[in-house]
Protein backbone atom coordinates (compact mmCIF):
# COMPACT_ATOMS: atom_id res chain seq x y z
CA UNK A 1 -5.76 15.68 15.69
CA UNK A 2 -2.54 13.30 15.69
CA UNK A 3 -3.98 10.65 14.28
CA UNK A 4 -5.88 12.82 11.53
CA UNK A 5 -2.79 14.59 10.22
CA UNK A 6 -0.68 11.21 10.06
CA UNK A 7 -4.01 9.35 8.14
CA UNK A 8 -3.80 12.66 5.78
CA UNK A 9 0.11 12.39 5.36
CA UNK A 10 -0.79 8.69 4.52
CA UNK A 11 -3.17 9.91 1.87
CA UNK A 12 -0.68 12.36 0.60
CA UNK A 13 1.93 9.64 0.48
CA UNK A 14 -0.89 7.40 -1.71
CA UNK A 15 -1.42 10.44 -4.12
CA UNK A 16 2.64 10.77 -5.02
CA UNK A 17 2.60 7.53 -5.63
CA UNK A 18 0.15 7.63 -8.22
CA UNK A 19 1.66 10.89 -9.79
CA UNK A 20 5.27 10.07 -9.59
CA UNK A 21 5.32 10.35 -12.97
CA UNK A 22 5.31 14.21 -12.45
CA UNK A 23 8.72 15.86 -11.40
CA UNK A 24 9.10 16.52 -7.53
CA UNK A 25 6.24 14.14 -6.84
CA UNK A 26 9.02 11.25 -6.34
CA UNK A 27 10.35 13.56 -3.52
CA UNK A 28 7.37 14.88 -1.92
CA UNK A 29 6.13 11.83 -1.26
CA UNK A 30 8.80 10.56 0.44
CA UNK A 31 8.71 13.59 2.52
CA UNK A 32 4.93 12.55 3.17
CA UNK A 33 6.42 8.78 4.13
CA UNK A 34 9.08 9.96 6.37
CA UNK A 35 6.27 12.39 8.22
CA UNK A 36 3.83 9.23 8.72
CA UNK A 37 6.47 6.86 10.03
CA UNK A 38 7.80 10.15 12.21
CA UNK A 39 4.01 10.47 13.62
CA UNK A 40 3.52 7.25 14.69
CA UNK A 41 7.35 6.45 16.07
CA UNK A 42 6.24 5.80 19.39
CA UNK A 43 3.94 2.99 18.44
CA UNK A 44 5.86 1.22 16.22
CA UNK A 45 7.60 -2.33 16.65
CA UNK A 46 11.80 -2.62 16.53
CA UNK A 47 12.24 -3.66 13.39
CA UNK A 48 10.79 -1.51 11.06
CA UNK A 49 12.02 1.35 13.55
CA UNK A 50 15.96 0.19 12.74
CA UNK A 51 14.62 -0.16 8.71
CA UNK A 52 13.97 3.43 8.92
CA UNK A 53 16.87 4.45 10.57
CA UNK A 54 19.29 3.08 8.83
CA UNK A 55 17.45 4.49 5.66
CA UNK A 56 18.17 7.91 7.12
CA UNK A 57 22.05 6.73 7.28
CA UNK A 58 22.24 6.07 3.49
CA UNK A 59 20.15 9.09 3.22
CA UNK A 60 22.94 10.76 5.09
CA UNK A 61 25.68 8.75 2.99
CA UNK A 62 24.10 9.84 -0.52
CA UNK A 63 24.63 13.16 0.15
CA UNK A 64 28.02 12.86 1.15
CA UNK A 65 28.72 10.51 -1.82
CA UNK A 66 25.93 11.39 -4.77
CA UNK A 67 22.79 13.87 -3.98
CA UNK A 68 21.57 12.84 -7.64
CA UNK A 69 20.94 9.16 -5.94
CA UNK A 70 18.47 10.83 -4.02
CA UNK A 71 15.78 11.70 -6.32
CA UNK A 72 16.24 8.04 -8.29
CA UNK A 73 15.65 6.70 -4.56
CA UNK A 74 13.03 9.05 -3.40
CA UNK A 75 10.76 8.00 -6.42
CA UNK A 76 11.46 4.30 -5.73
CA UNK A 77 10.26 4.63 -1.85
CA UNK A 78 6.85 6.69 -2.67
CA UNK A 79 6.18 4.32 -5.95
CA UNK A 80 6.73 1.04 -3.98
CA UNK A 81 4.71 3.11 -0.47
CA UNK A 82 2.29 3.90 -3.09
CA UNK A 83 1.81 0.27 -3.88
CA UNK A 84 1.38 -1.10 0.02
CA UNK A 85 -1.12 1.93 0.60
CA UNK A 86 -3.61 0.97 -2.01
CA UNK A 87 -3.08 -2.52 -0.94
CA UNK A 88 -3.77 -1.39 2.87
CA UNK A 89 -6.64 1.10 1.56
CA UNK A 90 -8.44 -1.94 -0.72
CA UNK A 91 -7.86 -3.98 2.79
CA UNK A 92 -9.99 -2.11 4.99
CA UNK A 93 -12.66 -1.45 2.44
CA UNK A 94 -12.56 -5.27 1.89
CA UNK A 95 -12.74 -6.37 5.13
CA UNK A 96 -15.90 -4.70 6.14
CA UNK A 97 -17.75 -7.32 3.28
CA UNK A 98 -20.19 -10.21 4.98
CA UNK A 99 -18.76 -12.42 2.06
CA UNK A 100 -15.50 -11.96 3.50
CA UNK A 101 -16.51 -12.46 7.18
CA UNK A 102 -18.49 -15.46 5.84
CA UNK A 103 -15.74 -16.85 4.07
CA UNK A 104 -13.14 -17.07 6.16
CA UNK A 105 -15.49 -18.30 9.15
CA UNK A 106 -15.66 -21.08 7.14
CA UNK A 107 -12.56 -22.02 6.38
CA UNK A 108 -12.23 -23.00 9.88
CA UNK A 109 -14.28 -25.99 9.58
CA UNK A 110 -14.34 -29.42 8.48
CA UNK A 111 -12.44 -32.70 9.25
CA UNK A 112 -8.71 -31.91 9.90
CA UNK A 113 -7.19 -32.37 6.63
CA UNK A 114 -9.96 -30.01 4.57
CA UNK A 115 -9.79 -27.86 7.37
CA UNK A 116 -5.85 -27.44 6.79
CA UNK A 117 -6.47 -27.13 2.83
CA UNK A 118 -9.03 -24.68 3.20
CA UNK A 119 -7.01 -22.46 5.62
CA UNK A 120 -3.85 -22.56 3.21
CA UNK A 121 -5.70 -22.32 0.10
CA UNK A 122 -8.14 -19.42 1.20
CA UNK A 123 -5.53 -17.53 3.07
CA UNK A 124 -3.35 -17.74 -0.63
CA UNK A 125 -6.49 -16.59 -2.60
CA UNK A 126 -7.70 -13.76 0.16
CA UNK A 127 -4.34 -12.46 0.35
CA UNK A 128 -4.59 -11.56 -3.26
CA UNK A 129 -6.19 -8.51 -2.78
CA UNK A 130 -5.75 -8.02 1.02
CA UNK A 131 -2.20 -8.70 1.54
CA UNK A 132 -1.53 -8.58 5.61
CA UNK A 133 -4.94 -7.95 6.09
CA UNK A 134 -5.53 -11.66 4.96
CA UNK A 135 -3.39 -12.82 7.95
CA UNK A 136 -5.33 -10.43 10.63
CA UNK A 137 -9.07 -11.65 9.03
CA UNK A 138 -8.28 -15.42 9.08
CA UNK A 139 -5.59 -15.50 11.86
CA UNK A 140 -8.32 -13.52 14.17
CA UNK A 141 -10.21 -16.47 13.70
CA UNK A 142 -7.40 -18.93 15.29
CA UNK A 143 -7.20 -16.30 17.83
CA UNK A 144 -10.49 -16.47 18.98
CA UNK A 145 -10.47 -20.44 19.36
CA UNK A 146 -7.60 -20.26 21.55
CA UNK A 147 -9.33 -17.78 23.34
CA UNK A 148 -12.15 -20.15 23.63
CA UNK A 149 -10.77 -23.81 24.15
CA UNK A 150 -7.07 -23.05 24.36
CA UNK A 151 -4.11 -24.43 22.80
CA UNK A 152 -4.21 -27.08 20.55
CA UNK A 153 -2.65 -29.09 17.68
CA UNK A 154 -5.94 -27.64 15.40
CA UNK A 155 -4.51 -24.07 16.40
CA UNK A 156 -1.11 -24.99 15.78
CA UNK A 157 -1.69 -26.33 12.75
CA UNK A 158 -4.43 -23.57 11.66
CA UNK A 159 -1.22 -21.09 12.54
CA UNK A 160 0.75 -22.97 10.05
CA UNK A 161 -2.06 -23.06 7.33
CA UNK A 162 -1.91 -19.28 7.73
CA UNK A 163 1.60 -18.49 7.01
CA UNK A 164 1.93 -20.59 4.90
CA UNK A 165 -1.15 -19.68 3.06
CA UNK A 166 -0.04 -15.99 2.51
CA UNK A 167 3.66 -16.70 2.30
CA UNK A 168 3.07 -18.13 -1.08
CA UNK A 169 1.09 -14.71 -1.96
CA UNK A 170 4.70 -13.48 -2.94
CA UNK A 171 5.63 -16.13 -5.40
CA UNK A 172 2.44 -16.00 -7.19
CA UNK A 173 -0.02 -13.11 -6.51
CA UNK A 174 -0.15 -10.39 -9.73
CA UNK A 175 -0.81 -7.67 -6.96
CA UNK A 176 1.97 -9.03 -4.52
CA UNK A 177 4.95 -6.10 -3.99
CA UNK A 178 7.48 -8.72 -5.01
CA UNK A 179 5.95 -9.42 -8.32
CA UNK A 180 5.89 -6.22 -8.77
CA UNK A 181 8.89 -5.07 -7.64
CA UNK A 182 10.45 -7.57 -9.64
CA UNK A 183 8.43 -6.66 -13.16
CA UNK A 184 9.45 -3.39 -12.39
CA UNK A 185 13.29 -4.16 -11.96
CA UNK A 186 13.24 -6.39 -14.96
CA UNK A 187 11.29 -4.93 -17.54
CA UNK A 188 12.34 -7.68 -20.20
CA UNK A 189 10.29 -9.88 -18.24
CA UNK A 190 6.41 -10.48 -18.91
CA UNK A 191 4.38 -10.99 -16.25
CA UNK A 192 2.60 -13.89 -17.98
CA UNK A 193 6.02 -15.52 -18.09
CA UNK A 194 6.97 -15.34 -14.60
CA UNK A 195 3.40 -16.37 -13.20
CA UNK A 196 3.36 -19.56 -15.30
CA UNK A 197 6.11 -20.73 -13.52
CA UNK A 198 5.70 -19.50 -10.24
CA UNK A 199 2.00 -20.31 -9.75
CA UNK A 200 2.83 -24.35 -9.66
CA UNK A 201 5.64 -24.09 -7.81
CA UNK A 202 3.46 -22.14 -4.94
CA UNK A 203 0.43 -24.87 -5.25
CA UNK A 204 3.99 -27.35 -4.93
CA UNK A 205 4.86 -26.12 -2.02
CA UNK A 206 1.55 -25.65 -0.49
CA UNK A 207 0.61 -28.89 -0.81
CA UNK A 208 3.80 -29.85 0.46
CA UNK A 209 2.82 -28.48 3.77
CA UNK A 210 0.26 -31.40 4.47
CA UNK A 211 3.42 -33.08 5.60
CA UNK A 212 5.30 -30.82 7.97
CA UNK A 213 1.70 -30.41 10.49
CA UNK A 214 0.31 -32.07 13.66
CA UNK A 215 -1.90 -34.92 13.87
CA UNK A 216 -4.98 -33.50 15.10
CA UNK A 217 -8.17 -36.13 15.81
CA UNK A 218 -11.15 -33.65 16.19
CA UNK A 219 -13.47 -32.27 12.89
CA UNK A 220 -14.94 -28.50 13.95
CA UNK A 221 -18.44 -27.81 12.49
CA UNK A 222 -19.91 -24.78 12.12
CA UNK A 223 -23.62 -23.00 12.29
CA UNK A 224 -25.40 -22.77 8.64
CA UNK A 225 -25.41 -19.43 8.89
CA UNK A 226 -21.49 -18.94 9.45
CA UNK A 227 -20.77 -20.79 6.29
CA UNK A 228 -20.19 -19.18 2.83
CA UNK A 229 -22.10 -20.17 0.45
CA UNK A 230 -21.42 -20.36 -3.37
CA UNK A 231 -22.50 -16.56 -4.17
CA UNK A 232 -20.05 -15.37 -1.74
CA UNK A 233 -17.06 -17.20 -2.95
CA UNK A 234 -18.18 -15.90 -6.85
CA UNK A 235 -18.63 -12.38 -5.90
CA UNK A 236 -15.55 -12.10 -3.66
CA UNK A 237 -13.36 -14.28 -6.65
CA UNK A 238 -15.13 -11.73 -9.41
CA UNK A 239 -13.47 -8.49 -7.38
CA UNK A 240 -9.58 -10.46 -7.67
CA UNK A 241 -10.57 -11.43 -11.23
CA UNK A 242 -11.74 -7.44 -11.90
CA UNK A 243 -8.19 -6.03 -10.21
CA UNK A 244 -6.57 -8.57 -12.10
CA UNK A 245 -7.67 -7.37 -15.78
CA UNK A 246 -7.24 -3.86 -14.43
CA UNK A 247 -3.70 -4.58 -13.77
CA UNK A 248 -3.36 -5.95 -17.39
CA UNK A 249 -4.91 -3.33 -18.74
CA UNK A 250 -2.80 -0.78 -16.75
CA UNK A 251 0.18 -2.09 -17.80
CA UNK A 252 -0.46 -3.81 -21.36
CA UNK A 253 -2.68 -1.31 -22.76
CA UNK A 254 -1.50 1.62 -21.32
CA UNK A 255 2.09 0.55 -21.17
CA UNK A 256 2.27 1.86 -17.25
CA UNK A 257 4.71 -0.18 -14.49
CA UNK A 258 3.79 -2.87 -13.21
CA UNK A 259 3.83 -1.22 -9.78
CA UNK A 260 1.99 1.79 -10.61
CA UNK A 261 -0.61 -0.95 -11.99
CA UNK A 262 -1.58 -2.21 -9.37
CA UNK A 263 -1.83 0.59 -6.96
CA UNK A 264 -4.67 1.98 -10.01
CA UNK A 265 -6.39 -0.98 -10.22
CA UNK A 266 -6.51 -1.46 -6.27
CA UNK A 267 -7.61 2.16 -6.24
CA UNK A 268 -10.14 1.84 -9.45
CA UNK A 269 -11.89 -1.19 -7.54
CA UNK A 270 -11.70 0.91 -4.05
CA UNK A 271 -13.64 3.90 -5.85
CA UNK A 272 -15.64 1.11 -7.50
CA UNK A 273 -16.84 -0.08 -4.23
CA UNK A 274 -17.72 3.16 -2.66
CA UNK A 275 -19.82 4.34 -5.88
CA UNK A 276 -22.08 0.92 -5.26
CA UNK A 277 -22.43 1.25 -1.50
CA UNK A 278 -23.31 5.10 -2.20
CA UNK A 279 -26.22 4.17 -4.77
CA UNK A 280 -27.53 1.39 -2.29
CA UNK A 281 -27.83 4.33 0.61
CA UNK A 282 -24.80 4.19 2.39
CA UNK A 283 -22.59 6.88 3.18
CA UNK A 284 -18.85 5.37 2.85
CA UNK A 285 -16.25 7.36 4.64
CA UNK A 286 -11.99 7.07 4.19
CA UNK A 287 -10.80 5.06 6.10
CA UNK A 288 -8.40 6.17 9.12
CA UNK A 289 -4.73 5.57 7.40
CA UNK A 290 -3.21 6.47 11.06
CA UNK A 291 -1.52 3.40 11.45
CA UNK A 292 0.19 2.34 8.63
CA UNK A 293 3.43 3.68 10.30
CA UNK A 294 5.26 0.38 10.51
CA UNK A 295 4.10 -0.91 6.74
CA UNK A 296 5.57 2.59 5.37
CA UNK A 297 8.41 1.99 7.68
CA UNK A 298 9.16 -1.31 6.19
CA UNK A 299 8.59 -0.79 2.63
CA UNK A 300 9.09 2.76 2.30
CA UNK A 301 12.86 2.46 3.78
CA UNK A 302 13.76 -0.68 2.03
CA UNK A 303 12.82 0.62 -0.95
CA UNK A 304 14.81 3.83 -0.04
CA UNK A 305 17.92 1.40 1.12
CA UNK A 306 18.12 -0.75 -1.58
CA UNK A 307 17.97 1.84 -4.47
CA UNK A 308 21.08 3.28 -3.02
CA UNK A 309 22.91 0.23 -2.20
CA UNK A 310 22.57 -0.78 -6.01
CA UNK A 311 22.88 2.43 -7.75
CA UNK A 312 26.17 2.65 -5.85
CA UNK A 313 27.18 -0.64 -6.85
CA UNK A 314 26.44 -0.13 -10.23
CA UNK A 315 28.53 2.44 -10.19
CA UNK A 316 31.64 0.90 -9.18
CA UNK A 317 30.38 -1.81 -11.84
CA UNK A 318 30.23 0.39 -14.63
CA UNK A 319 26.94 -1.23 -15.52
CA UNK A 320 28.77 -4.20 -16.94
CA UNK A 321 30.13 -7.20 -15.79
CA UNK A 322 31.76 -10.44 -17.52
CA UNK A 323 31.09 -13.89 -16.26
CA UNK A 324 31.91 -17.25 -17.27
CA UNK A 325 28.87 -19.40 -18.65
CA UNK A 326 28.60 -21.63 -15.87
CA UNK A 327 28.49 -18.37 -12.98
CA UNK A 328 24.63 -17.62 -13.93
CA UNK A 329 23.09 -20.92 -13.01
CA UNK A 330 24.87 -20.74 -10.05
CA UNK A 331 24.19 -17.06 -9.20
CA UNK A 332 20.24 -17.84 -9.72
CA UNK A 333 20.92 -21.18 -7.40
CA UNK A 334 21.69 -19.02 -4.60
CA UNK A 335 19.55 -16.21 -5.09
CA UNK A 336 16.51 -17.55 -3.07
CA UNK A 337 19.35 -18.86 0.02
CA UNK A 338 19.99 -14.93 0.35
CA UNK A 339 16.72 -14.23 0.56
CA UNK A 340 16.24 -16.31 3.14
CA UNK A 341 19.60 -15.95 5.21
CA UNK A 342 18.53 -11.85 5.07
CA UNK A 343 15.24 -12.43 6.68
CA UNK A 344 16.89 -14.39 9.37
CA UNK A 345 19.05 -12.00 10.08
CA UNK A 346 15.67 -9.34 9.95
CA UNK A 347 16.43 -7.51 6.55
CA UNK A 348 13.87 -7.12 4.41
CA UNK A 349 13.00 -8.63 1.62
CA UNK A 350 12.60 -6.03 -0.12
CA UNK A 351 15.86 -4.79 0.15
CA UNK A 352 16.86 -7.93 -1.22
CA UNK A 353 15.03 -7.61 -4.08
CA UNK A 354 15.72 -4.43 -4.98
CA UNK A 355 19.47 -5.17 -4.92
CA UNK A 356 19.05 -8.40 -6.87
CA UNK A 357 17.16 -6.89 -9.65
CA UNK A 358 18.66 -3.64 -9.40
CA UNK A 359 22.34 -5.15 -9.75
CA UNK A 360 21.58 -8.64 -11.42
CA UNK A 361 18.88 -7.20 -13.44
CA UNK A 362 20.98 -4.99 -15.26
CA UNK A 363 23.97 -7.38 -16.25
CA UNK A 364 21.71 -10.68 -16.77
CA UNK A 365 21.86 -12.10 -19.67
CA UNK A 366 18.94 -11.23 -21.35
CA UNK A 367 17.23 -14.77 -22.93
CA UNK A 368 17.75 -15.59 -19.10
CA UNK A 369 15.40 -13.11 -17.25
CA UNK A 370 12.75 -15.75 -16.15
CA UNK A 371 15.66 -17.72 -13.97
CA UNK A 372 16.53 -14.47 -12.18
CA UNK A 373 12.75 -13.26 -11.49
CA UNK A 374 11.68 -16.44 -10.32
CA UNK A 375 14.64 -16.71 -8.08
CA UNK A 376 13.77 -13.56 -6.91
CA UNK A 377 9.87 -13.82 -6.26
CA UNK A 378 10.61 -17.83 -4.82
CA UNK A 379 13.30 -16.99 -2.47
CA UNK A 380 10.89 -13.68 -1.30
CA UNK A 381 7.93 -16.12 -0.31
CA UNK A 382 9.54 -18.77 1.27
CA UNK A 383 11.27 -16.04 3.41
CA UNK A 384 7.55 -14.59 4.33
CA UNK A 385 6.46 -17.70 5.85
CA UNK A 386 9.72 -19.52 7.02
CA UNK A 387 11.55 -16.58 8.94
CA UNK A 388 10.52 -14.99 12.11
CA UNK A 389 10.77 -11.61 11.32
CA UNK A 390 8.80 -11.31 8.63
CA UNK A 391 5.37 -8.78 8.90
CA UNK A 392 3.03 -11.82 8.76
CA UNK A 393 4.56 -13.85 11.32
CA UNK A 394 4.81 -10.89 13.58
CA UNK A 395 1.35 -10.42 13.14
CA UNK A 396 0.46 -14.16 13.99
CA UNK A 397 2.65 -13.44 16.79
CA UNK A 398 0.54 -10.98 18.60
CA UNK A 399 -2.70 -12.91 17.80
CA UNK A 400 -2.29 -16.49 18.74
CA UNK A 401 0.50 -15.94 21.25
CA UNK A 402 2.72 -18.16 19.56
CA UNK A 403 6.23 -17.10 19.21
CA UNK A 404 7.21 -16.15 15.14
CA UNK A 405 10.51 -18.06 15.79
CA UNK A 406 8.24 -21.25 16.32
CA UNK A 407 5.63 -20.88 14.25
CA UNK A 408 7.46 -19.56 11.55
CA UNK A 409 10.85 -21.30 11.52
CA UNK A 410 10.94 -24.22 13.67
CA UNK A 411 7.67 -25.55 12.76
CA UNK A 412 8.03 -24.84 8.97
CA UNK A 413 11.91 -24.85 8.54
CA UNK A 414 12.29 -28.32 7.02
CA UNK A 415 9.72 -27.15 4.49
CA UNK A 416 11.34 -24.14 4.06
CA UNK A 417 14.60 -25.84 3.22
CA UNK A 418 13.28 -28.10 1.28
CA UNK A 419 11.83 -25.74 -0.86
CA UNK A 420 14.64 -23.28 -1.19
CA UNK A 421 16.07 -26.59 -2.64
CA UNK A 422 13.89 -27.09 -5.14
CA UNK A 423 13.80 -23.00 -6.14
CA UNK A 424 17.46 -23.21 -7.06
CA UNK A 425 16.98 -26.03 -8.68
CA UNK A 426 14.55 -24.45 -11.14
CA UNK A 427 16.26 -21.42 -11.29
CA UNK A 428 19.65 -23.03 -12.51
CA UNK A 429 17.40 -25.12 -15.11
CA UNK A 430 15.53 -21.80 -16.40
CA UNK A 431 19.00 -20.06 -16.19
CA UNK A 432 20.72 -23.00 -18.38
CA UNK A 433 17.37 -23.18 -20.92
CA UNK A 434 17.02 -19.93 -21.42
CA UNK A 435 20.16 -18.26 -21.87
């Protein structure tokens, strides 16, 4: 009974977030995300349990200061929950597929250096429409070898290939909560824009990788029958290509945000999917939404956190603020660093980005928006696979057994910095061209 009234709360939660269009729906579903993450308290991990607390603290401080922040915040927290749910919901449809079981049992194969490509590469394009739930179906996989012959450099480095893989997911993926968190923040910034320049720098860096891994001697093969053959790669790549136009559509056509996008076009291809396994005699049922109590945790109070934080500050601002020439390269330049010095320090990026946009956004100059968004959505991935508190690498954590703070920064922290080098270097240089 628990778990059926948190999974429906869920669902309620997923239904504001589509509607939050209509007034109250902003608020009631942040009463349905507060519920959820209430339900399922006792199961959740540390961090997002002090992310929601100290949500309900600047709860508690907007209505001592402002009680009109709370409805601008509200509607942020269920939009951006509404986002992650759909993502979750297209997730566990997704991951019952054979293509998808095939697939990723065969990127797990190979000589060592296609084994490490395919890992990164497929993890990048699986997490396009399965966010975390790319990290659980390929990292299970490492799991299960180290179950079977123990630790190794090939699990080590498969560990790598996996955060690193879907790290990049926030730099480049269309469905990806920072791209469309930052879309949303900066709306004088096309989406076609801010993926030309991101996509290349995520292949960059992802390539880069090949030289911060292990040695490993031994090639892993694979029965016929595991391996995915060229039908299963088309149909899975058709469904990303489908939610892709549907976010275009959503958002071009029909002029919707970016973030309410997605969650439609993740939902269109959910219903999508259910209507074809119904024709071809199946009975699909909803999934159980019980324990997304730590993603709406996360995501939910960040959201919730950083609205306030910026509204406030634009407040004292006025909305306006002068700075010499020179101050906006530099600003971008150290945009990704904050990003990354947050997640350290286990704030999420999402907070992050919801101050940078919501503060920077508004005063940037406005020829200039590409320097700020791709700070924003750089500095965001290289914080998902280079800091140990990030959801993925917790995730890895509990599979493999390997601790986040090696896997995720000491075995990937001189890639990290040197990318975070190379992000404010294009930021400054977009920042100078274009403003």
């Amino acid at each position: 009974m628990h778990a059926l009234f948190s999974s429906c709360l869920a669902y309620a939660a997923l239904l504001a977030g589509v509607l939050a269009f209509l007034p109250g729906a902003g608020l009631l579903g942040a009463l349905a995300v507060s519920l959820a993450v209430v339900m399922g308290w006792r199961s959740m991990r540390t961090v997002p349990r002090g992310v929601f607390v100290v949500a309900g603290l600047a709860l508690v401080f907007a209505l001592g200061r402002d009680p009109a922040l709370i409805a601008g915040a509200a509607t942020n927290m269920t939009r951006l929950a509404g986002l992650i749910l759909a993502v979750l919901l297209l997730s566990s449809v997704l991951a019952r597929s054979r293509d998808l079981q095939r697939i990723s049992s065969s990127l797990f194969s190979g000589p060592p250096r296609a084994r490490y490509a395919s890992v990164t590469f497929g993890t990048a394009l699986v997490a396009v429409p399965l966010n975390f739930g790319s990290v659980a179906v390929v990292g299970s996989l490492i799991a299960e070898r180290i179950r079977t012959d123990g630790d190794s450099s090939a699990a080590r480095n498969g560990t790598r290939a996996v955060l690193r893989g879907f790290g990049v997911s926030p730099i480049w993926s269309p469905l990806s909560i920072s791209v469309a968190l930052t879309l949303t923040l900066l709306p004088g910034l096309s989406s076609a824009q801010l993926l030309s320049v991101a996509l290349p720098f995520a292949l960059l860096i992802l390539l880069a990788g090949f030289f911060w891994r292990e040695a490993e001697p031994v090639a892993i093969s694979l029965p016929s029958e595991d391996r995915a053959g060229w039908a299963s790669w088309l149909r899975f790549g058709s469904i990303i290509a489908a939610i892709c136009v549907g976010v275009f559509l959503f958002s071009h056509t029909y002029g919707l945000s970016y973030a309410r996008s997605v969650t439609l076009s993740c939902l269109s291809a959910v219903v999508v999917g259910w209507a074809l396994s119904w024709f071809n005699g199946n009975n699909p049922r909803l999934p159980n939404m019980a324990n997304v109590s730590n993603e709406l945790a996360i995501v939910g109070g960040s959201a919730f956190i950083g609205s306030i934080i910026s509204a406030v500050v634009l407040g004292q601002m006025g909305g306006s603020i002068s700075l010499p020439t020179w101050a906006w390269p530099l600003l971008a330049a150290l945009v990704p660093w904050g990003f990354f010095l947050a997640g350290l320090a286990g704030v999420n990026p999402i907070v992050m980005g919801t101050l940078a946009g919501g503060i920077l956004g508004s005063v940037w100059p406005g020829g200039a928006l590409l320097g700020l968004g791709f700070a924003m959505v750089s500095g965001w991935g290289i914080t998902a696979f280079g800091t140990p508190f990030a959801a993925n690498a917790l995730i890895m954590e509990r599979l493999t057994g390997y601790p986040a703070r090696d896997a995720s920064l000491r075995w990937s922290l001189m890639l990290s910095l040197s990318a975070l080098v190379l992000a404010s270097v294009v930021a400054s240089i977009l920042t100078i061209g274009l403003g």
